[in-house]
C-alpha atoms as a PDB file:
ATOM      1  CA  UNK A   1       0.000   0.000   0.000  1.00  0.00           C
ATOM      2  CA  UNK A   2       1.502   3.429  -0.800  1.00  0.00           C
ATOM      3  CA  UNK A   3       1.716   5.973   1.284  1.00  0.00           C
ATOM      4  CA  UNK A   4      -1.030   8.030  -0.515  1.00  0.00           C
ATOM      5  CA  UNK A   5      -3.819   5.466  -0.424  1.00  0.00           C
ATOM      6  CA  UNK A   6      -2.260   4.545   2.978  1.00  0.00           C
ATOM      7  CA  UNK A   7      -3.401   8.184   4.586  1.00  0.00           C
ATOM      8  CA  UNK A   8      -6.833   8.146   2.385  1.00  0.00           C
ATOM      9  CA  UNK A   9      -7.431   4.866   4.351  1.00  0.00           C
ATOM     10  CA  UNK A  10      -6.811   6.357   7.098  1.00  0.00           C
ATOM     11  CA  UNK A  11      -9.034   9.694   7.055  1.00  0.00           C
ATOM     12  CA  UNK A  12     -11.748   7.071   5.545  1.00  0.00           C
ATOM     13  CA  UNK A  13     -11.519   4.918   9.212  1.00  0.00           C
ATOM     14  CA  UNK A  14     -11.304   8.054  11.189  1.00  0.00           C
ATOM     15  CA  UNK A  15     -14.400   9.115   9.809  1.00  0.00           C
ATOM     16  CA  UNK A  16     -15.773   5.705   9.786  1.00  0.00           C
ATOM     17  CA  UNK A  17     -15.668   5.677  14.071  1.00  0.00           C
ATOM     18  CA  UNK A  18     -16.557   8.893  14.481  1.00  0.00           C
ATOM     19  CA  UNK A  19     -19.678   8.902  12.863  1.00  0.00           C
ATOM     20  CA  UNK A  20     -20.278   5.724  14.915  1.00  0.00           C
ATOM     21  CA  UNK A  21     -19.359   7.094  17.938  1.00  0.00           C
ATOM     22  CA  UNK A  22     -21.506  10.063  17.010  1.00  0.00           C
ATOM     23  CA  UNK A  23     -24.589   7.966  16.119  1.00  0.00           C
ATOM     24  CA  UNK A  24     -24.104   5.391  19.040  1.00  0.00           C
ATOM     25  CA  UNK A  25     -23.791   8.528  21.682  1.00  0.00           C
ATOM     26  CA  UNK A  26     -27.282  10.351  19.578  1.00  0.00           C
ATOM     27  CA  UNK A  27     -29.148   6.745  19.974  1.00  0.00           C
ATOM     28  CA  UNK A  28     -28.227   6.687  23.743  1.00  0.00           C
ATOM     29  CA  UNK A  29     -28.998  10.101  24.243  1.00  0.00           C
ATOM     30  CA  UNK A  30     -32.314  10.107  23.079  1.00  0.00           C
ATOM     31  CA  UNK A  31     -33.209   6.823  24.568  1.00  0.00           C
ATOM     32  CA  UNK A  32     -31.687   8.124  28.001  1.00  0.00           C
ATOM     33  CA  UNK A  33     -34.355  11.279  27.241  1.00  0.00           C
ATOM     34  CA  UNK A  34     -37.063   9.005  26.445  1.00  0.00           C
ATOM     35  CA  UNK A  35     -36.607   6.908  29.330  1.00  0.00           C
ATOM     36  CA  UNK A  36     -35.970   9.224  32.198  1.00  0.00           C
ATOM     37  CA  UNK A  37     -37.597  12.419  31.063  1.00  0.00           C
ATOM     38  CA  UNK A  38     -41.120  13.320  31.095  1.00  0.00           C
ATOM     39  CA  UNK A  39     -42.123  17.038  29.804  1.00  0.00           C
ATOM     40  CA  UNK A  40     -44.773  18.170  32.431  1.00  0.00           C
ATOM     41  CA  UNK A  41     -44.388  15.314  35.135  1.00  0.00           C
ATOM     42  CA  UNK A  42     -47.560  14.551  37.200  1.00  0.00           C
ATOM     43  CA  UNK A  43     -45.514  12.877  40.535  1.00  0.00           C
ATOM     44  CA  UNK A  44     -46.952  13.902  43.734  1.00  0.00           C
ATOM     45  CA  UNK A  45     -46.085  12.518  47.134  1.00  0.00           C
ATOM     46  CA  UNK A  46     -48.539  12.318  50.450  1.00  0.00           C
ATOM     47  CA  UNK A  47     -46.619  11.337  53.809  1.00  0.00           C
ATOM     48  CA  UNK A  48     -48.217   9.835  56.273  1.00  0.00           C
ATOM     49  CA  UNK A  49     -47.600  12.468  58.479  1.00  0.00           C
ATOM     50  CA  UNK A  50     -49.104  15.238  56.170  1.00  0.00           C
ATOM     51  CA  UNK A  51     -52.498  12.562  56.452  1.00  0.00           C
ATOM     52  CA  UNK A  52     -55.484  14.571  57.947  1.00  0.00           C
ATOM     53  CA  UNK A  53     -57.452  12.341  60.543  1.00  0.00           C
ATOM     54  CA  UNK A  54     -61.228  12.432  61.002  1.00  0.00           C
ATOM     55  CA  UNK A  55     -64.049  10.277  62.423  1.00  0.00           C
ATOM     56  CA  UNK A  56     -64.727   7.222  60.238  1.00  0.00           C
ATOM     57  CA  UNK A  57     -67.948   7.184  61.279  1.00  0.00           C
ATOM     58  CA  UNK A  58     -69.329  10.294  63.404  1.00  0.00           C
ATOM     59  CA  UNK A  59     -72.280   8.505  64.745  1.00  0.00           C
ATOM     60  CA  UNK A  60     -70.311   6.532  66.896  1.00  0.00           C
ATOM     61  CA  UNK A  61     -68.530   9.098  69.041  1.00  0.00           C
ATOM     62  CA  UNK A  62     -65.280   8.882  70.611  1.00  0.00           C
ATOM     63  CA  UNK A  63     -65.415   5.098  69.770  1.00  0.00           C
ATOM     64  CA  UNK A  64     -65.259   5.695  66.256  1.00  0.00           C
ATOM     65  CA  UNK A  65     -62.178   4.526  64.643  1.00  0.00           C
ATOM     66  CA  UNK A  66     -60.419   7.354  62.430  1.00  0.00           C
ATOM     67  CA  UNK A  67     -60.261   7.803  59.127  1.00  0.00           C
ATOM     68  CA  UNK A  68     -57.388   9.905  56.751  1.00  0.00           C
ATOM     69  CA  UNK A  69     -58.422  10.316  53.209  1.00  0.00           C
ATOM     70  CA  UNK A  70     -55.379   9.694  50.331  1.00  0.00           C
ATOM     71  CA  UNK A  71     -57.666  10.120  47.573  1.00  0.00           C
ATOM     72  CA  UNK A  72     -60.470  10.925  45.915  1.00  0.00           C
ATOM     73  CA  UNK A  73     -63.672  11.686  48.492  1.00  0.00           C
ATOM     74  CA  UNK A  74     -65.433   9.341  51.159  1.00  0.00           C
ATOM     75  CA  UNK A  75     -68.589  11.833  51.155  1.00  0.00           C
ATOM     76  CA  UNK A  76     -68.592  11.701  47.272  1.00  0.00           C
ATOM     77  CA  UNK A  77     -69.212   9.515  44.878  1.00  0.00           C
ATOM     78  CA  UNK A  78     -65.604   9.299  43.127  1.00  0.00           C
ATOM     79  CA  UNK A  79     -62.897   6.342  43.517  1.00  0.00           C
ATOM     80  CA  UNK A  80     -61.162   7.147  46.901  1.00  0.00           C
ATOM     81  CA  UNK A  81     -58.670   5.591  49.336  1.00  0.00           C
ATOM     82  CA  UNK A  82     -58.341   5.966  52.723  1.00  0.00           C
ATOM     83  CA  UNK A  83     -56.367   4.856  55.985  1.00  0.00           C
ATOM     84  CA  UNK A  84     -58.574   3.791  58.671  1.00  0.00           C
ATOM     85  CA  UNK A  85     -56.784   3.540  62.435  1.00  0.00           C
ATOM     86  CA  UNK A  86     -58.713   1.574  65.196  1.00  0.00           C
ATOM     87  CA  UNK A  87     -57.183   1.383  68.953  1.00  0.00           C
ATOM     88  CA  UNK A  88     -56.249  -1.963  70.435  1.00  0.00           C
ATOM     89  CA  UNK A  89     -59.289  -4.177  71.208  1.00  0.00           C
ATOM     90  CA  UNK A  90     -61.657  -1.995  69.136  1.00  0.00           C
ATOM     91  CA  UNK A  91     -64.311  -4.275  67.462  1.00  0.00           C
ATOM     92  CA  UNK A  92     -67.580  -2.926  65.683  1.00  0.00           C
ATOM     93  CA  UNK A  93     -71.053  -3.972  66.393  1.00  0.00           C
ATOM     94  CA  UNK A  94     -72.888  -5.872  63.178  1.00  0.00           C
ATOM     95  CA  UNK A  95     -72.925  -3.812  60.031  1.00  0.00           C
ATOM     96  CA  UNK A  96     -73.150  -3.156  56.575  1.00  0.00           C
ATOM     97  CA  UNK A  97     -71.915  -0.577  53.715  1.00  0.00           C
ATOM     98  CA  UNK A  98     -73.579   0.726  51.186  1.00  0.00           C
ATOM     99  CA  UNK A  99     -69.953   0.372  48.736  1.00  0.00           C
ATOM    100  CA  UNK A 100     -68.079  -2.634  48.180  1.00  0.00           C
ATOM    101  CA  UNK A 101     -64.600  -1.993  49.768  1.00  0.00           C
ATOM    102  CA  UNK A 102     -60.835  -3.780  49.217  1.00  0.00           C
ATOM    103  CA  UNK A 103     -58.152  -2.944  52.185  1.00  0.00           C
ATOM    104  CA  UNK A 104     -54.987  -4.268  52.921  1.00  0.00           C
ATOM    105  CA  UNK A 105     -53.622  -4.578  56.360  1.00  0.00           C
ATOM    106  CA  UNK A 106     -50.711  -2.121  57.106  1.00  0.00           C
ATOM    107  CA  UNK A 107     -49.695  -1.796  60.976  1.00  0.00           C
ATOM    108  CA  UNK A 108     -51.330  -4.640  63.599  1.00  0.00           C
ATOM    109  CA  UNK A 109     -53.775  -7.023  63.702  1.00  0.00           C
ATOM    110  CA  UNK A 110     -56.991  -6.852  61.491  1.00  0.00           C
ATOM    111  CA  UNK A 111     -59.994  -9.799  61.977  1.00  0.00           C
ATOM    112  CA  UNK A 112     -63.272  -8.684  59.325  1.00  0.00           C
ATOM    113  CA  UNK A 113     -65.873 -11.487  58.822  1.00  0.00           C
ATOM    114  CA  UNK A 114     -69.256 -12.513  59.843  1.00  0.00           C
ATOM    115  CA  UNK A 115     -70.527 -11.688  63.307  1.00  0.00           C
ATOM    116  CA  UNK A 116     -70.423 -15.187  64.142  1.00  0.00           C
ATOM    117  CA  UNK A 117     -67.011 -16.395  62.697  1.00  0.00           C
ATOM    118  CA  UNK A 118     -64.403 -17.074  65.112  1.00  0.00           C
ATOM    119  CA  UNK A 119     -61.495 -14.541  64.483  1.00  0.00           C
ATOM    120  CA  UNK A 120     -58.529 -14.662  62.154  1.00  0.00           C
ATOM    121  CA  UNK A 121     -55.841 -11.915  62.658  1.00  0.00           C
ATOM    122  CA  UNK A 122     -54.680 -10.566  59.497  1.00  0.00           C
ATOM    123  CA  UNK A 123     -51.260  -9.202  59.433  1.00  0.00           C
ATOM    124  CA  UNK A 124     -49.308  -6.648  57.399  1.00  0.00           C
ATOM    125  CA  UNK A 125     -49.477  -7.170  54.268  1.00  0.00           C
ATOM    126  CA  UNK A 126     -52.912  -8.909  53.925  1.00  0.00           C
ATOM    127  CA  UNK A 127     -55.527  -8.219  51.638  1.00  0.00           C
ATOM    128  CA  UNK A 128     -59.539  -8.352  51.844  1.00  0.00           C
ATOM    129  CA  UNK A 129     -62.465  -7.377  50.381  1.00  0.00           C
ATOM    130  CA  UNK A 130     -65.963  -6.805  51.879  1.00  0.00           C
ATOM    131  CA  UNK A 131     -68.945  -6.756  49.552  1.00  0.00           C
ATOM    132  CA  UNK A 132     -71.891  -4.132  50.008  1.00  0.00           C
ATOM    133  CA  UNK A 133     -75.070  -5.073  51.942  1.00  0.00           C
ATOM    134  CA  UNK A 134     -73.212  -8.330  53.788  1.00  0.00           C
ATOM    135  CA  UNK A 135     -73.419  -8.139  57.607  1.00  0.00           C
ATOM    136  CA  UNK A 136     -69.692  -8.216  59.071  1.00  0.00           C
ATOM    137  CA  UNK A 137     -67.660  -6.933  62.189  1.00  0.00           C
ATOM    138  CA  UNK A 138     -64.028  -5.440  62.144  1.00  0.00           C
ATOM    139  CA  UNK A 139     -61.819  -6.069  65.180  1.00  0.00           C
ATOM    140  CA  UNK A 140     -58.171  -5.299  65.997  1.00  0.00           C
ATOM    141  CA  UNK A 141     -55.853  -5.845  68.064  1.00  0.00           C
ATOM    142  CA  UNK A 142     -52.211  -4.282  68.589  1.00  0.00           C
ATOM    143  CA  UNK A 143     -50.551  -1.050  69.857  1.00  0.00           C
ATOM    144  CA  UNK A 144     -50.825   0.767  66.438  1.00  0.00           C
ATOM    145  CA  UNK A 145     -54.141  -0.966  64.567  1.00  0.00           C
ATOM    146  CA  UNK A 146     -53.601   0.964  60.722  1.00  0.00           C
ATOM    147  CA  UNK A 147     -55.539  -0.602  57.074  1.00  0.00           C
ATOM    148  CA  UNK A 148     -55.626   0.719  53.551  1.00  0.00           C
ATOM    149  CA  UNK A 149     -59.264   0.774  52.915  1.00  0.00           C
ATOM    150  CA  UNK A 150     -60.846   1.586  48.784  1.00  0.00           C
ATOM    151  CA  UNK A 151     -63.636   1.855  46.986  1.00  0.00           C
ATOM    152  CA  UNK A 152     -64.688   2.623  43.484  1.00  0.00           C
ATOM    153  CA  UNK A 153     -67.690   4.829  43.816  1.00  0.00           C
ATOM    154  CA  UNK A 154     -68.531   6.595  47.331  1.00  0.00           C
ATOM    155  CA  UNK A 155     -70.076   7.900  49.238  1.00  0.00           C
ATOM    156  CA  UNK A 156     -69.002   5.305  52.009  1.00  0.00           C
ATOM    157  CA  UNK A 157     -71.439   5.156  54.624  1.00  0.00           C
ATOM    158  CA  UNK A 158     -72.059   2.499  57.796  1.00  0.00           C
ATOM    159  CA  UNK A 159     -75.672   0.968  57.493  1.00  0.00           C
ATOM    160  CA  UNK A 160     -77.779  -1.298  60.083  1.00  0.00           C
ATOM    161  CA  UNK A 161     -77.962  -5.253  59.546  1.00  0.00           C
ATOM    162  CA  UNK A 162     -81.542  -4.765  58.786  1.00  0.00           C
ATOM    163  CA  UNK A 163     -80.770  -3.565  55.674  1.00  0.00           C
ATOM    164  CA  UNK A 164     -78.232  -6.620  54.679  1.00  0.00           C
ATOM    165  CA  UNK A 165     -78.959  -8.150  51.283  1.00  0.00           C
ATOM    166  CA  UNK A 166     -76.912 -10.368  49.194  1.00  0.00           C
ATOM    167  CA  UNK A 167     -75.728  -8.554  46.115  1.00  0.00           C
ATOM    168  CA  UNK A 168     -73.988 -11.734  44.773  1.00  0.00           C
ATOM    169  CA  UNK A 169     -70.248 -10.679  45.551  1.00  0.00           C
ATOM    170  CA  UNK A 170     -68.281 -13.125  48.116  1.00  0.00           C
ATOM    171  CA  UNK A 171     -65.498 -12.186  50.249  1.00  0.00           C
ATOM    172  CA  UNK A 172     -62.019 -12.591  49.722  1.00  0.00           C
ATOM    173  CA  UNK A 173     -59.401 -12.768  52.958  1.00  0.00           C
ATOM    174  CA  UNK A 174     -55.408 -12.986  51.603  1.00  0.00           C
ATOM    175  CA  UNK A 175     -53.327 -14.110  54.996  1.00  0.00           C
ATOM    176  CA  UNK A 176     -49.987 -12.269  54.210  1.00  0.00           C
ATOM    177  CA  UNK A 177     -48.478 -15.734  53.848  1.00  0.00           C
ATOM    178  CA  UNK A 178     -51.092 -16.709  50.807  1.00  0.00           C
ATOM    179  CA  UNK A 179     -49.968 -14.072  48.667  1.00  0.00           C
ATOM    180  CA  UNK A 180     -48.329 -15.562  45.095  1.00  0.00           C
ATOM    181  CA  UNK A 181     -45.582 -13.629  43.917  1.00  0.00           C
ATOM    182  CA  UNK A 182     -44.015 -13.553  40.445  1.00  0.00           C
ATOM    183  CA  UNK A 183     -40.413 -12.345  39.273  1.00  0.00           C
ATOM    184  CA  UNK A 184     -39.556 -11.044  35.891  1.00  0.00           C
ATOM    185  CA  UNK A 185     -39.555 -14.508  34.740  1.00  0.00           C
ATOM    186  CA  UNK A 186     -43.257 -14.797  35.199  1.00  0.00           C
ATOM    187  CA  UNK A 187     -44.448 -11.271  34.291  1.00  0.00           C
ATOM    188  CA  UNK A 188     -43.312  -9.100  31.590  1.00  0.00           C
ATOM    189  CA  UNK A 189     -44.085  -6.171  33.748  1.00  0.00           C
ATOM    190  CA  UNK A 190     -40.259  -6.388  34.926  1.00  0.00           C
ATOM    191  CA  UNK A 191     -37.376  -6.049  33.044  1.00  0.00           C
ATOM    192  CA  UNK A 192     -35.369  -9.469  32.753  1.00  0.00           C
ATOM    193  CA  UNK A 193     -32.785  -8.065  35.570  1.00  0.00           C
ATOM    194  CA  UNK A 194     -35.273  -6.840  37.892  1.00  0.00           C
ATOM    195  CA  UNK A 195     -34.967  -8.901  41.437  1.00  0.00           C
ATOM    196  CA  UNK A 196     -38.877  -6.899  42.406  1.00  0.00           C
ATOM    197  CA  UNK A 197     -41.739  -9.574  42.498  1.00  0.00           C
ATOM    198  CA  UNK A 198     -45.290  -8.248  41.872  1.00  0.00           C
ATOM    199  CA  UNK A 199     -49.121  -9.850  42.560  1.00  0.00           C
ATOM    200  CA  UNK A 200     -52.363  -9.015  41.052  1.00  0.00           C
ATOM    201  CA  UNK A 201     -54.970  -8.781  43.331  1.00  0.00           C
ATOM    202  CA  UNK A 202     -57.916  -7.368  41.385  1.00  0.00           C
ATOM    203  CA  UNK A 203     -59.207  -6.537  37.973  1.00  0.00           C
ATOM    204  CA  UNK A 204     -62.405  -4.406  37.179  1.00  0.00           C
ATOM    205  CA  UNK A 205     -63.693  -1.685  34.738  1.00  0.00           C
ATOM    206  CA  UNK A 206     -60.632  -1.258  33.514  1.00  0.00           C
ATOM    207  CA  UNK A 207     -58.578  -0.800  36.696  1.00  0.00           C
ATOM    208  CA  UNK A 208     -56.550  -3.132  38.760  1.00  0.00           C
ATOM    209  CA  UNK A 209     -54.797  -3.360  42.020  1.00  0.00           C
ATOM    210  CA  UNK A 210     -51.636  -4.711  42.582  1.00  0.00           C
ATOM    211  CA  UNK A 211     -48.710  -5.496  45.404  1.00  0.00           C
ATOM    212  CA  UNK A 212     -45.023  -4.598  44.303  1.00  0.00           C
ATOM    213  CA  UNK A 213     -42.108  -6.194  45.821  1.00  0.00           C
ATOM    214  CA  UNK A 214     -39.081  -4.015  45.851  1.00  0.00           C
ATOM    215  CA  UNK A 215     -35.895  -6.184  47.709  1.00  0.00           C
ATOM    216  CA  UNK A 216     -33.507  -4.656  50.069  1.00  0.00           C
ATOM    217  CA  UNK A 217     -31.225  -2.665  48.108  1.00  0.00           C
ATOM    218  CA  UNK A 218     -33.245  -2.133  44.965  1.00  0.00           C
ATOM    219  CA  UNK A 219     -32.487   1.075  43.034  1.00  0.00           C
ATOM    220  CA  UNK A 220     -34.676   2.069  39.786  1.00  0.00           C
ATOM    221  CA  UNK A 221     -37.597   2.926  38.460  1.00  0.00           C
ATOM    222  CA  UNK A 222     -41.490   2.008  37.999  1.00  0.00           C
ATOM    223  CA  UNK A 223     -42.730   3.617  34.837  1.00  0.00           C
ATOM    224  CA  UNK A 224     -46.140   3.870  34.150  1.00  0.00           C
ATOM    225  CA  UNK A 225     -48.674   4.690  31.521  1.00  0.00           C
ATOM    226  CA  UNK A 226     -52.051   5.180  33.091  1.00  0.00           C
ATOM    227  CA  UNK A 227     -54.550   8.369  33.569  1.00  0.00           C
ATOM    228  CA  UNK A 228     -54.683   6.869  37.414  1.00  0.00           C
ATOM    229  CA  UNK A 229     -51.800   5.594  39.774  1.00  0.00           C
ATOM    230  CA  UNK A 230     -51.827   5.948  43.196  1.00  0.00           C
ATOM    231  CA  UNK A 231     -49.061   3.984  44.931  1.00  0.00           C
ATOM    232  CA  UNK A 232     -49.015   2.878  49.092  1.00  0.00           C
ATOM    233  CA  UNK A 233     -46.378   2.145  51.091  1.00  0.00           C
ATOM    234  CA  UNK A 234     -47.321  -1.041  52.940  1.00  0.00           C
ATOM    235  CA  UNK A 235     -44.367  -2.111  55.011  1.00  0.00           C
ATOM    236  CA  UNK A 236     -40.288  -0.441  54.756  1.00  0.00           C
ATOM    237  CA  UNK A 237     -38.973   2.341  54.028  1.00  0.00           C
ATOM    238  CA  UNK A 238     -38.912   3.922  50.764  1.00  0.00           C
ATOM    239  CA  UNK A 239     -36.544   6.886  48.918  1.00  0.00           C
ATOM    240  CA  UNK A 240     -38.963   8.794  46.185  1.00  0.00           C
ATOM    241  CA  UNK A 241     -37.591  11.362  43.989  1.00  0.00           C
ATOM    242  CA  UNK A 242     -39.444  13.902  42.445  1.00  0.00           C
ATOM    243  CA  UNK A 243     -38.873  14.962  39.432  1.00  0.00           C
ATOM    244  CA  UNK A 244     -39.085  18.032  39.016  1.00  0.00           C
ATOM    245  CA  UNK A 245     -36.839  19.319  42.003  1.00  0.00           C
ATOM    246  CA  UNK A 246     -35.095  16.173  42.569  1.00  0.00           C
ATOM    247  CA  UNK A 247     -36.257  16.536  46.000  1.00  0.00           C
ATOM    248  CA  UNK A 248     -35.940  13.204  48.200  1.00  0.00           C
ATOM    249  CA  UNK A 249     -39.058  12.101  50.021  1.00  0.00           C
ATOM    250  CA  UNK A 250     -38.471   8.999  52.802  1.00  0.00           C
ATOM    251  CA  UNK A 251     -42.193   7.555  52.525  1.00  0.00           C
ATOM    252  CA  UNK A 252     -42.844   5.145  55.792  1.00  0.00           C
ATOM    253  CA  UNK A 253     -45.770   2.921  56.222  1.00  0.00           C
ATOM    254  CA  UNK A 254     -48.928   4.702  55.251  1.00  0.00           C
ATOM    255  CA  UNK A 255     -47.120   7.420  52.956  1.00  0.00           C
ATOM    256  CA  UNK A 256     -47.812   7.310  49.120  1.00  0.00           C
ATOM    257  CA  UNK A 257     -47.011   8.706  45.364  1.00  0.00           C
ATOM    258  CA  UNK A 258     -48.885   9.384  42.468  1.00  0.00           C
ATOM    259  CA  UNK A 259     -49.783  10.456  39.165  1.00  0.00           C
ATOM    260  CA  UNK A 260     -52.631  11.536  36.479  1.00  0.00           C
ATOM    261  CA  UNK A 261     -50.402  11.017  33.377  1.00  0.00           C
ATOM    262  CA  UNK A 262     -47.491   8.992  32.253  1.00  0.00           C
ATOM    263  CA  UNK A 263     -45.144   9.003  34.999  1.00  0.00           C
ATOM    264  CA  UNK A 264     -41.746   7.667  36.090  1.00  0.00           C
ATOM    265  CA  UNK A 265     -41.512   6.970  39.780  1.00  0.00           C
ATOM    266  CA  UNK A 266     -37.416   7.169  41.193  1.00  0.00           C
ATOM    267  CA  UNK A 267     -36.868   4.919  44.166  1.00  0.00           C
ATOM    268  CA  UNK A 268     -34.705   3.744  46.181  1.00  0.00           C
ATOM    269  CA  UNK A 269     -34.880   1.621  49.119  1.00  0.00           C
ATOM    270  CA  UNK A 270     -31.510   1.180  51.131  1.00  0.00           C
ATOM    271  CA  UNK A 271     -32.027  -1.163  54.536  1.00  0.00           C
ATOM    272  CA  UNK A 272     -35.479  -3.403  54.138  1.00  0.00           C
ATOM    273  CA  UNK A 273     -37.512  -4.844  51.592  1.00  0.00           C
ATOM    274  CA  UNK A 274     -40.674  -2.520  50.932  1.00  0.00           C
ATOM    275  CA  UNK A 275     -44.205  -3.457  50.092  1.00  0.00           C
ATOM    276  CA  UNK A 276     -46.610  -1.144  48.056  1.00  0.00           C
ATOM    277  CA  UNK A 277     -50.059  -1.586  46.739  1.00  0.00           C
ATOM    278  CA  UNK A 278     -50.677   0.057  43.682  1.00  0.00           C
ATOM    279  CA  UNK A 279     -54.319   1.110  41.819  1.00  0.00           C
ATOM    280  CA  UNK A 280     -54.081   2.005  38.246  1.00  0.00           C
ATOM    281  CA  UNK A 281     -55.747   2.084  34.799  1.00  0.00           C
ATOM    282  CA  UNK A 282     -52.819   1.454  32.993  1.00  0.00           C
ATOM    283  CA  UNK A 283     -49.603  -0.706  32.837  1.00  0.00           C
ATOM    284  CA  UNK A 284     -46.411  -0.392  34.810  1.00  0.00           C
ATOM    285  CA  UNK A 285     -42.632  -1.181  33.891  1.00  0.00           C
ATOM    286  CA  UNK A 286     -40.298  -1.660  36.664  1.00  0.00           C
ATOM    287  CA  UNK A 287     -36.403  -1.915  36.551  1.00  0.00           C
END
């Protein structure tokens, strides 16, 4: 090769990589923007202690438990979540509601079944539903006595048992221990990496409610496409990130995020495993 054709070779190669390099570095760049970026981010964070407490049910007095609204309205007839706290010992006299309700046990000891069935402590972490019009007590037991409680169309009231009925829908009682987890290998919701587990609890009018999994240690992201998330912290501690400020929320038991648009959620959870429960319309990615 002569020196001439040599050097054009060379110029040729140089310009060879560093359009590469260029092209490589645009690709990652504008996946990097795709992925982590969102133009007018919807994230919003509620700590539990920023949670306004109020009589679950006024009629009853001082011996009503409490209740601290996360979403939507109890008094209206919109899709809301709530946290409802009952003292040690506390257990209702026969009743009914006039809205189906799902809850999942967050702090203590939870029993909710017929009046006559003998009791069965739920811990942290459990999930049940109640069905409208079906007579049922709620007990607790424990120093701190704390339970997610939803419904899809309010208002949520407290009714006599002489207005049961039977509107066809059973109960469902999840023991912590029941629950069925699956890892990325299982559900497509997780990248192939992820070490986060995930369980579908519920599935109706185009919503669904969910328990995430994040292990000790985990550091990512849950990205989401829905018009509706609202996310719970169950059990740990859990680092959330906002976007827009990078601002660093610690979310304990009872604490949650959100989101009205497509949304991705930074966490970070450094000393204990963390449970959430999530409610959305839409799907959810996690790292």
């Amino acid at each position: 090769m002569d020196i001439k054709k040599a050097y054009l070779w060379l110029i040729l190669s140089t310009l060879t990589l560093v359009s590469c390099q260029n092209e490589s570095q645009t690709k990652s760049e504008k996946e990097n923007i795709g992925s982590e970026e969102i133009e007018h981010p919807t994230n919003k964070v509620l700590l539990s202690s920023e949670v306004k407490w109020e009589k679950l049910n006024p009629a009853r007095g001082d011996q009503s438990p409490q209740a601290g609204t996360i979403w939507g309205d109890r008094k209206g007839e919109v899709p809301t979540g709530f946290l409802a706290k009952f003292t040690d010992g506390f257990s209702s006299p026969p009743h009914i509601h006039n809205a189906t309700y799902r809850a999942v046990v967050i702090k203590g000891s939870i029993h909710n079944d017929d009046p006559n069935a003998a009791n069965m402590w739920m811990k942290p972490g459990s999930f049940w539903t109640q069905p409208k019009g079906e007579s049922h007590i709620t007990s607790a037991k424990g120093e701190e006595n704390i339970a997610l409680v939803e419904i899809d169309k309010g208002p949520y009231l407290v009714q006599p048992i002489e207005e049961a009925y039977d509107n066809g829908e059973r109960p469902i009682n999840i023991d912590v221990s029941n629950i069925v987890w699956l890892d990325s290998k299982k559900s497509n919701w997780m990248n192939a990496t992820s070490k986060a587990k995930i369980s579908f609890l519920w599935e109706a009018n185009g919503s669904k409610g969910l328990f995430l999994k994040l292990p000790k240690g985990y550091n990512g992201s849950i990205k989401t496409d829905g018009t509706v998330l609202h996310a719970v912290v169950i059990q740990g501690e859990l680092n959330y990130t906002l976007p827009k400020n990078h601002e660093t929320k610690v979310l304990d038991a009872g604490s949650s995020f959100s989101a009205t648009s497509k949304a991705i959620h930074t966490l970070a959870n450094e000393n204990n495993e963390v449970l959430l429960y999530i409610r959305t319309n839409g799907s959810i990615k996690m790292d």
